[in-house]
C-alpha atoms as a PDB file:
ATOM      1  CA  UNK A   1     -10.853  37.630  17.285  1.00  0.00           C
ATOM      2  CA  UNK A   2     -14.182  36.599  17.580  1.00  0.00           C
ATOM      3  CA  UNK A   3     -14.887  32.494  18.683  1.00  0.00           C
ATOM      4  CA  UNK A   4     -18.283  31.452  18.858  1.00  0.00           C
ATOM      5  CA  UNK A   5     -19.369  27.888  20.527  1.00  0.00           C
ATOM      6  CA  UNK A   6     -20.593  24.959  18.144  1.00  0.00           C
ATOM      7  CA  UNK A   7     -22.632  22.115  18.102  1.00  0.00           C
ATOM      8  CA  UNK A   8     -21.161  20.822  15.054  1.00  0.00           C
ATOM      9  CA  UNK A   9     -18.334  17.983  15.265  1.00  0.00           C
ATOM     10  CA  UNK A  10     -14.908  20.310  14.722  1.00  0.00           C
ATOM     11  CA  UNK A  11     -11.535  19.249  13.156  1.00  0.00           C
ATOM     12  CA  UNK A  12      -8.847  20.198  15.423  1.00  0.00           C
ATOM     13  CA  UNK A  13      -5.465  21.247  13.397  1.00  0.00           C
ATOM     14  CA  UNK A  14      -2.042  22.364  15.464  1.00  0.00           C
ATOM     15  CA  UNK A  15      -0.018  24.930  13.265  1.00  0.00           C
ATOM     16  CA  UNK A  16      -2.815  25.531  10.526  1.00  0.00           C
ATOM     17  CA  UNK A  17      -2.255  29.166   9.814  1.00  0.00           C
ATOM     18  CA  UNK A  18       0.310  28.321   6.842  1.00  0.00           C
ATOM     19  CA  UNK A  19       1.651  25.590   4.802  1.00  0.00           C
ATOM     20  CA  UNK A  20      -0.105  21.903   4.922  1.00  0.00           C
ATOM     21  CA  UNK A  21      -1.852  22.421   7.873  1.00  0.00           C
ATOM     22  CA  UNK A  22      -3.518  25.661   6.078  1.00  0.00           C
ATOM     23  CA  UNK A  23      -4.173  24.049   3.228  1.00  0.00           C
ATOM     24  CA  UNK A  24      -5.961  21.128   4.932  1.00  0.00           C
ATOM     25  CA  UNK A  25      -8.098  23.459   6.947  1.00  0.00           C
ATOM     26  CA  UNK A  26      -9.642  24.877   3.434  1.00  0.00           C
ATOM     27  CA  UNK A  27     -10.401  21.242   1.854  1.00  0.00           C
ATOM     28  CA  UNK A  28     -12.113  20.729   4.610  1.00  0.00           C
ATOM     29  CA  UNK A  29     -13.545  24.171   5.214  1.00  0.00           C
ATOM     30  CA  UNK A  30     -14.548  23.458   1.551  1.00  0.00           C
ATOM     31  CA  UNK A  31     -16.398  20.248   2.160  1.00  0.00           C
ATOM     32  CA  UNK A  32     -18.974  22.424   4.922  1.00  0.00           C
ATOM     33  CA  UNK A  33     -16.546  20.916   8.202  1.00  0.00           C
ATOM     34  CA  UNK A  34     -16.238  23.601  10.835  1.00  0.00           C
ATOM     35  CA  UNK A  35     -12.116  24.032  11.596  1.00  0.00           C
ATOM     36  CA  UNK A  36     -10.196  24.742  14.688  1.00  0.00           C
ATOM     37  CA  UNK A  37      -6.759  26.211  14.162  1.00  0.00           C
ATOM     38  CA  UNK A  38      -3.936  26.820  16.843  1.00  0.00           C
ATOM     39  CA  UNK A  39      -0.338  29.016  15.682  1.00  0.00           C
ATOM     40  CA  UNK A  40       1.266  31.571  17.194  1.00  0.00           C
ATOM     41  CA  UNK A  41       0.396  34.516  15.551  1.00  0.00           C
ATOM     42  CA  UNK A  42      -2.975  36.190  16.685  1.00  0.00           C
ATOM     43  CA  UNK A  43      -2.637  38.601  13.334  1.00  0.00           C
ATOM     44  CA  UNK A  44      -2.609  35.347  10.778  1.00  0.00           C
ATOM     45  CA  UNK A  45      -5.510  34.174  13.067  1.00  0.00           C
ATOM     46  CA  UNK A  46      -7.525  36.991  12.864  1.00  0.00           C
ATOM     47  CA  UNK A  47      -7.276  37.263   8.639  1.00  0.00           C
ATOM     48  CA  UNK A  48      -8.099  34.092   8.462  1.00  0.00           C
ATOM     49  CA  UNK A  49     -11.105  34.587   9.987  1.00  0.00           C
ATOM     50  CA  UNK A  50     -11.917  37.388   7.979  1.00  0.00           C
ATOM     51  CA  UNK A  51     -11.145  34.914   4.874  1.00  0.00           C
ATOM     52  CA  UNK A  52     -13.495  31.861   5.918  1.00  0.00           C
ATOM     53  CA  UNK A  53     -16.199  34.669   6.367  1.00  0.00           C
ATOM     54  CA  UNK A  54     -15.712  36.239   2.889  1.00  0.00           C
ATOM     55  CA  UNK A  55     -15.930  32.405   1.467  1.00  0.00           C
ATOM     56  CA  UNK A  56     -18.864  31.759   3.521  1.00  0.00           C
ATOM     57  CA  UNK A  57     -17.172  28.797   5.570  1.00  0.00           C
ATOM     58  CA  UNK A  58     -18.254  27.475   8.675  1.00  0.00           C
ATOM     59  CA  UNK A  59     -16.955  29.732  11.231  1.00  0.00           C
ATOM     60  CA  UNK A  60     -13.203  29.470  12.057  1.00  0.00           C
ATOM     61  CA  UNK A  61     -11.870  28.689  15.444  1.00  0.00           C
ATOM     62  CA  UNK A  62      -8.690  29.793  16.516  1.00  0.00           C
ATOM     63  CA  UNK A  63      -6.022  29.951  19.192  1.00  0.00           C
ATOM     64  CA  UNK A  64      -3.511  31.822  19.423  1.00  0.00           C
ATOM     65  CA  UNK A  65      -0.413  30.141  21.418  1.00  0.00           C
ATOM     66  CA  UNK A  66       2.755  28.239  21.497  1.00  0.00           C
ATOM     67  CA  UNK A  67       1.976  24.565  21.156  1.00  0.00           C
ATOM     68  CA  UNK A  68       5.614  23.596  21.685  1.00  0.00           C
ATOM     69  CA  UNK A  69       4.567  24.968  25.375  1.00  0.00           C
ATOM     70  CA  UNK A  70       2.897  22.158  27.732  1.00  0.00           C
ATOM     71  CA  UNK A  71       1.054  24.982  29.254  1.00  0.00           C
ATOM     72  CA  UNK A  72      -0.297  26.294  25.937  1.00  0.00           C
ATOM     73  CA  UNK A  73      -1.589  22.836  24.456  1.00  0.00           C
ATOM     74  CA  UNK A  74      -3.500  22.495  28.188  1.00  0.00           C
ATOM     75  CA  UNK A  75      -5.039  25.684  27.034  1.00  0.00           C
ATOM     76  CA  UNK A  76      -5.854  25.275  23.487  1.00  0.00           C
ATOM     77  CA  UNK A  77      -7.648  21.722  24.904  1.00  0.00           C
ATOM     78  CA  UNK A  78      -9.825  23.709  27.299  1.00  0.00           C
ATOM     79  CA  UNK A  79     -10.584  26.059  24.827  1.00  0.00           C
ATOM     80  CA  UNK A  80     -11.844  23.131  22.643  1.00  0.00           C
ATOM     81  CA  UNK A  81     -13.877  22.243  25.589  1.00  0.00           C
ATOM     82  CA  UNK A  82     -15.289  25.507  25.925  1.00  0.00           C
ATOM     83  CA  UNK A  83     -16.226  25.860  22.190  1.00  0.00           C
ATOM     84  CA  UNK A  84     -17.378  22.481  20.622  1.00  0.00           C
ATOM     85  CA  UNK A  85     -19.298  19.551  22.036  1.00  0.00           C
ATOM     86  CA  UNK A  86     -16.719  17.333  20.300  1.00  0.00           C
ATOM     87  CA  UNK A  87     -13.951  16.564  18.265  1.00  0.00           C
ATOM     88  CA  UNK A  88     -14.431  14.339  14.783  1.00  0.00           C
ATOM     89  CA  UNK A  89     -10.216  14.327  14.407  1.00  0.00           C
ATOM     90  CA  UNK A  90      -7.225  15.769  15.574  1.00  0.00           C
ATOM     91  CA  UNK A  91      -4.167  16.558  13.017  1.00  0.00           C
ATOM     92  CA  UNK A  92      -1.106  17.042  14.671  1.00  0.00           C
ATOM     93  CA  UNK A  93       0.617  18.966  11.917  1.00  0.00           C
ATOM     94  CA  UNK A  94       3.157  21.143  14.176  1.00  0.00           C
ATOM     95  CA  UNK A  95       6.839  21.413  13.616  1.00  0.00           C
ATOM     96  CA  UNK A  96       9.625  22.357  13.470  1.00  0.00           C
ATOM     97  CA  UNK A  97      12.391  22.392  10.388  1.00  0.00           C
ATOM     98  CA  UNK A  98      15.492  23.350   9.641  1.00  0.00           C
ATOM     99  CA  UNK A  99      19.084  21.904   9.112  1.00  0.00           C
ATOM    100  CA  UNK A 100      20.936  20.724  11.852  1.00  0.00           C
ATOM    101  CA  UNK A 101      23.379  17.687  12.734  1.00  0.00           C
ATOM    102  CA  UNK A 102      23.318  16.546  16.418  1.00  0.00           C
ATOM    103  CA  UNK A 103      26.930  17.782  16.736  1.00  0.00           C
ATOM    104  CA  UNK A 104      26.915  20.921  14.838  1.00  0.00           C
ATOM    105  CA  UNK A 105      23.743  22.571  14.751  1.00  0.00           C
ATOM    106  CA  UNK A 106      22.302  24.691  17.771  1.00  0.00           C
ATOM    107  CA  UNK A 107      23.482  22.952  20.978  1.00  0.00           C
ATOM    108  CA  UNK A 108      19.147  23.356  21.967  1.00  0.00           C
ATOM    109  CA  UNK A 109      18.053  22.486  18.539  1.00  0.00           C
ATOM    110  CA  UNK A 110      17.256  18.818  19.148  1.00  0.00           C
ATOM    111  CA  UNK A 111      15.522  19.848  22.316  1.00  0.00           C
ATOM    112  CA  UNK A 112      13.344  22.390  20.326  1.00  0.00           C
ATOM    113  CA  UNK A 113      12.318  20.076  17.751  1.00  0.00           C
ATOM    114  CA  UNK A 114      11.467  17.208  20.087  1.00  0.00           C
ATOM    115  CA  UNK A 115       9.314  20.120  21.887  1.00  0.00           C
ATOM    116  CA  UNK A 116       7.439  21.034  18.925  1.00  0.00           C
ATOM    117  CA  UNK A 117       7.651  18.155  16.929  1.00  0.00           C
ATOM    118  CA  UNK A 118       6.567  15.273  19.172  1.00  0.00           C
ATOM    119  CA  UNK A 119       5.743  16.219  23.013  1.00  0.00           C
ATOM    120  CA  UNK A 120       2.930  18.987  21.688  1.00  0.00           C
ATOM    121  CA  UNK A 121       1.181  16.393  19.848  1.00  0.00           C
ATOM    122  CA  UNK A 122       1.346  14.094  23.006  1.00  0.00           C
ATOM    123  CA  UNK A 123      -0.070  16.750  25.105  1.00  0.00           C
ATOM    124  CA  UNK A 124      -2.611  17.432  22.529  1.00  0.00           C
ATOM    125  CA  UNK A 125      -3.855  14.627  22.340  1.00  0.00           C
ATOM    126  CA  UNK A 126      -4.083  14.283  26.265  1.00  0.00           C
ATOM    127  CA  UNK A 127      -5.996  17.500  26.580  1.00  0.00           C
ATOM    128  CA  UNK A 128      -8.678  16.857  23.416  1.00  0.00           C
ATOM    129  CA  UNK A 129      -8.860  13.140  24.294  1.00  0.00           C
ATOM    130  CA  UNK A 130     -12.379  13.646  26.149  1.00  0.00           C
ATOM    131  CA  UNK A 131     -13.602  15.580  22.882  1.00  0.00           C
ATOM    132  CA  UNK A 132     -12.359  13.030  20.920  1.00  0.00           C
ATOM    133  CA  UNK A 133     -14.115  10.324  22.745  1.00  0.00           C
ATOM    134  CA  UNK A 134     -17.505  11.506  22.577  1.00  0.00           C
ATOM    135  CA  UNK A 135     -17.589  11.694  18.507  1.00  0.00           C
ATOM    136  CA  UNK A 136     -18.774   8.319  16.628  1.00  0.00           C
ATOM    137  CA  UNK A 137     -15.756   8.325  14.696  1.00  0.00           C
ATOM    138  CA  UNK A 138     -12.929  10.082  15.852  1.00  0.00           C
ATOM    139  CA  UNK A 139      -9.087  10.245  14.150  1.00  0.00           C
ATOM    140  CA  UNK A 140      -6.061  11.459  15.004  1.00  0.00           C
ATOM    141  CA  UNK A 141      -3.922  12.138  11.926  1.00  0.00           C
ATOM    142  CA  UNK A 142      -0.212  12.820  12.919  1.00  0.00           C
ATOM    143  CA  UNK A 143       2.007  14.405   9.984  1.00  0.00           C
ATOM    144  CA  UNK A 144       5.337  12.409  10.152  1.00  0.00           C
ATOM    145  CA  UNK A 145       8.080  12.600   7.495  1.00  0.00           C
ATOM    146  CA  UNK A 146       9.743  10.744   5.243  1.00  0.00           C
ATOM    147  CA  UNK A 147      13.191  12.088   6.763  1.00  0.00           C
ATOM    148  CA  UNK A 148      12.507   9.349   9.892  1.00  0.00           C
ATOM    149  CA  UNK A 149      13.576   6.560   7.128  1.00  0.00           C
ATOM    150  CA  UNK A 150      15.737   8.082   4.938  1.00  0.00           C
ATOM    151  CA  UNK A 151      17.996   9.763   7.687  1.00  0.00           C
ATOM    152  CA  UNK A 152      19.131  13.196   5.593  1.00  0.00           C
ATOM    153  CA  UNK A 153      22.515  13.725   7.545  1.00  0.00           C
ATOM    154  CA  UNK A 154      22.414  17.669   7.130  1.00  0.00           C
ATOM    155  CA  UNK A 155      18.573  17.358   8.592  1.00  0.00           C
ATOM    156  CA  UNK A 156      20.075  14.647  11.664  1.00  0.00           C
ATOM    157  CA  UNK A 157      18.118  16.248  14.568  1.00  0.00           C
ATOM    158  CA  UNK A 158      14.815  16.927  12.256  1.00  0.00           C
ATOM    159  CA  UNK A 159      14.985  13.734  10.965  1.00  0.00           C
ATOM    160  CA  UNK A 160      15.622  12.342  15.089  1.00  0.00           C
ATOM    161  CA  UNK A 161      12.536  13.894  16.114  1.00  0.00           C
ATOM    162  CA  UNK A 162      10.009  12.768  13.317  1.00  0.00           C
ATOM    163  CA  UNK A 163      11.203   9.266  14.292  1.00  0.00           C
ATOM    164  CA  UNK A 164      10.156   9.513  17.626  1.00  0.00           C
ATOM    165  CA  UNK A 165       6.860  11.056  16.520  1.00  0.00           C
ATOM    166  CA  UNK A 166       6.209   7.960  14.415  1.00  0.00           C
ATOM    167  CA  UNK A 167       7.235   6.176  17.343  1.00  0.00           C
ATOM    168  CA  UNK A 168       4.817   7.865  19.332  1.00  0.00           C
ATOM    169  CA  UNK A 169       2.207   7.525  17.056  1.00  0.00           C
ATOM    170  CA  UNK A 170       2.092   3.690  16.959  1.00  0.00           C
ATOM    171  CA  UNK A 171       2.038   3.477  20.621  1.00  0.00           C
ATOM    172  CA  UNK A 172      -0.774   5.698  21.006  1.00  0.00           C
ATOM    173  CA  UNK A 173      -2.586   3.615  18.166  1.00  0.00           C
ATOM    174  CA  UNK A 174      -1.986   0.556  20.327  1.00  0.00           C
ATOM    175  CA  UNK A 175      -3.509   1.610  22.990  1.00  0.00           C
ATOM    176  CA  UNK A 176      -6.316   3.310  21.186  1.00  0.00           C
ATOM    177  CA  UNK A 177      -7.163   0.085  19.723  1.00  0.00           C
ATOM    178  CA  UNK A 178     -10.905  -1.317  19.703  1.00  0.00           C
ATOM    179  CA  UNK A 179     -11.908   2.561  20.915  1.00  0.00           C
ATOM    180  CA  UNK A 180     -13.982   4.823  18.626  1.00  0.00           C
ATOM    181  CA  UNK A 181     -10.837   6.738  18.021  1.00  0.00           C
ATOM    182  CA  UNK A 182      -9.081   5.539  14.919  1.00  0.00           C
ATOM    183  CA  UNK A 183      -5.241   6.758  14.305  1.00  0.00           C
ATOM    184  CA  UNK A 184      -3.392   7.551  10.721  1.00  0.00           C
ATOM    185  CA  UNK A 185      -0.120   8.825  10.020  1.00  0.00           C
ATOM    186  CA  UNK A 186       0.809  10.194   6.682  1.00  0.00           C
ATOM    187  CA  UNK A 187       4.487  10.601   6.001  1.00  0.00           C
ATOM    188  CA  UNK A 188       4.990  13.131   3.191  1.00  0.00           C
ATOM    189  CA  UNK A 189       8.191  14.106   1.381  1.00  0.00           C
ATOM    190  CA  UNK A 190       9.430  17.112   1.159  1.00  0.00           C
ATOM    191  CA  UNK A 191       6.959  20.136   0.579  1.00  0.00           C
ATOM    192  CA  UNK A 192       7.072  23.387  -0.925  1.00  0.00           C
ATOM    193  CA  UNK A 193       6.025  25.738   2.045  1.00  0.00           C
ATOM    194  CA  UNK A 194       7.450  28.626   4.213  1.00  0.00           C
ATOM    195  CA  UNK A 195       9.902  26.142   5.408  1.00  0.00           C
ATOM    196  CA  UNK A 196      11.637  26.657   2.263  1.00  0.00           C
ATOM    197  CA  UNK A 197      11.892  30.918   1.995  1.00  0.00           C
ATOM    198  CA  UNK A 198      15.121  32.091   1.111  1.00  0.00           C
ATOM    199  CA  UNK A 199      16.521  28.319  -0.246  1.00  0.00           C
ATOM    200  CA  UNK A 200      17.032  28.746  -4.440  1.00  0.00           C
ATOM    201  CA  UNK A 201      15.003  25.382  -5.402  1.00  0.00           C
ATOM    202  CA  UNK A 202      12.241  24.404  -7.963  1.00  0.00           C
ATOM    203  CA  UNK A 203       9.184  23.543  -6.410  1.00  0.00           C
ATOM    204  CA  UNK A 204       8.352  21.459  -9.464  1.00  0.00           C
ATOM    205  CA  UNK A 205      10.676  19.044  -7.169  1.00  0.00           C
ATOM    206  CA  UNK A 206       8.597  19.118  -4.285  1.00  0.00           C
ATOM    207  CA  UNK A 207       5.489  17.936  -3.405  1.00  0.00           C
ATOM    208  CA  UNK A 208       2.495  20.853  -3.163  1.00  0.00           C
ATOM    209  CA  UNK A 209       0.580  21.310  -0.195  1.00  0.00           C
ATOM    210  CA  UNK A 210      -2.215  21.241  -1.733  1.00  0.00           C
ATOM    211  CA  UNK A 211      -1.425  17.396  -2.419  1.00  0.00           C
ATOM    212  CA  UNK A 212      -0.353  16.575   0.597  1.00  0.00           C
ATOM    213  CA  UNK A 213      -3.393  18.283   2.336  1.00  0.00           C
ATOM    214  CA  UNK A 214      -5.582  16.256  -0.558  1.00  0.00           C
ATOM    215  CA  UNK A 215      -4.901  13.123   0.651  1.00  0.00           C
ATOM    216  CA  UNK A 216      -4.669  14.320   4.488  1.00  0.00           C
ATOM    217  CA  UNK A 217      -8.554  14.862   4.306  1.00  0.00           C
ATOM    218  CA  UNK A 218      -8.916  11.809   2.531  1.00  0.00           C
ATOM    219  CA  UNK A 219      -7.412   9.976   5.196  1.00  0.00           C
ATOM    220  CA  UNK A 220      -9.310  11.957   7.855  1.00  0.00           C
ATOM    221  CA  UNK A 221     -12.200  11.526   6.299  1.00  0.00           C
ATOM    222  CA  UNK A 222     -12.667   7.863   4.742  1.00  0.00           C
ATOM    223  CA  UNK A 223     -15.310   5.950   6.079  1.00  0.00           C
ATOM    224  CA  UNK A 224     -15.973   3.449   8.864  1.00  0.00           C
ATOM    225  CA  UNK A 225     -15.266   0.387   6.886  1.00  0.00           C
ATOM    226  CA  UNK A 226     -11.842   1.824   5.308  1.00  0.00           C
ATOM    227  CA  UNK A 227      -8.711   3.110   7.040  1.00  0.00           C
ATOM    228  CA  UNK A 228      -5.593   4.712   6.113  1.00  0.00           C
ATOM    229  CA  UNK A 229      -3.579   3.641   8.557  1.00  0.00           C
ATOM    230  CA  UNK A 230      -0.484   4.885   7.299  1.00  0.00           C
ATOM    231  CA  UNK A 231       0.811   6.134   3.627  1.00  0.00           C
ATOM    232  CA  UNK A 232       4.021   7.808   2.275  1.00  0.00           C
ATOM    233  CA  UNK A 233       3.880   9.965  -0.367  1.00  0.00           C
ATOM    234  CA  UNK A 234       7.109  11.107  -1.972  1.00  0.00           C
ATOM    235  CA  UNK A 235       7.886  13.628  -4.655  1.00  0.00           C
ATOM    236  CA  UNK A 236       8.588  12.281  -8.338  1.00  0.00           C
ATOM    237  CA  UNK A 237      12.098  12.651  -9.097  1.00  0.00           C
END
């Protein structure tokens, strides 16, 4: 995979190789912003590549590593450093999802999704905080859930985990408060991705990613005199 340093401001997505986080890295690939992606698999990486090239993007940035991994998210961040002169946002759009009560599922489920649903985007953020803080306008867009209200009980340790994101989240906004680095959460409902291979359901009752990324980059992206501090979107049922 070839990585070439930038000059231009970069948007910074965890688990963008599929799903929302894909989809939001073409909007904005779209709009002439250069991405930086981080998932697991180098091969997805790699076509990817190939793909922005073929739609004459800006050149994509990947990594190739396990984000749920404290080591891994140190590495990603000093690859950021060593790539791009700064960050414009950061989308924390990792996780984890599957079915699972705290008493019946996988006795190391909880601790999995609390891994990769919440301590990866606080390491994250520790490790591209000094990118972030040289942009004019920085954001850090965390994808919550609506499962942290509305407490599925079949999705129990899921739904656990996305709480304490949003948790998180409005911590780290406190404390980023009066700083150049603005915070938005956006809690979709459910949406028709990967997640869902080998369930029998109509996605005409889910929300698209394509939706959910649409109003993702709007919330990155809205100016200095608006902010989109935090929305729900839901599907109509």
């Amino acid at each position: 995979m070839s990585n070439t340093s930038t000059d231009h401001q970069v948007i910074a997505i965890s688990g963008g190789s599929r799903g929302i986080g894909l989809a939001i890295a073409k909007q904005l690939a779209e709009k002439g912003w250069q991405v930086a992606i981080a998932a697991r698999s180098a091969i997805e990486l790699a076509q990817l590549q190939q793909d922005w090239q073929a739609n004459e993007w800006p050149p994509l940035l990947v990594f190739s590593g396990d984000l749920s991994q404290a080591e891994d998210c140190a590495k990603w961040g000093q690859y950021l450093q060593q790539h791009c002169t700064q960050i414009a946002a950061l989308v924390h759009n990792l996780g984890a999802f599957a079915p699972g009560t705290l008493l019946e599922g996988p006795v190391d489920q909880l601790e999995h999704f609390l891994a990769t649903n919440v301590l990866s985007a606080h390491y994250l953020t520790r490790a591209c905080l000094p990118l972030l803080e040289k942009a004019a306008l920085a954001n850090i867009l965390t994808i919550g859930s609506v499962a942290s209200t509305d407490w599925p009980m079949d999705l129990a340790a899921y739904a656990l985990s996305k709480h304490a994101l949003e948790a998180w989240h409005r911590q780290l906004a406190k404390e980023l408060a009066g700083t150049n680095i603005r915070t938005s959460l956006l809690r979709p409902g459910a949406t028709f991705t990967s997640s869902w291979d080998g369930v029998d359901i109509d996605p005409a009752l889910l929300l698209s990613a394509d939706r959910v990324a649409a109003l993702a980059t709007q919330m990155i992206l809205s100016p200095a005199n608006e902010h989109l501090e935090e929305v729900c979107l839901r599907p109509r049922t």
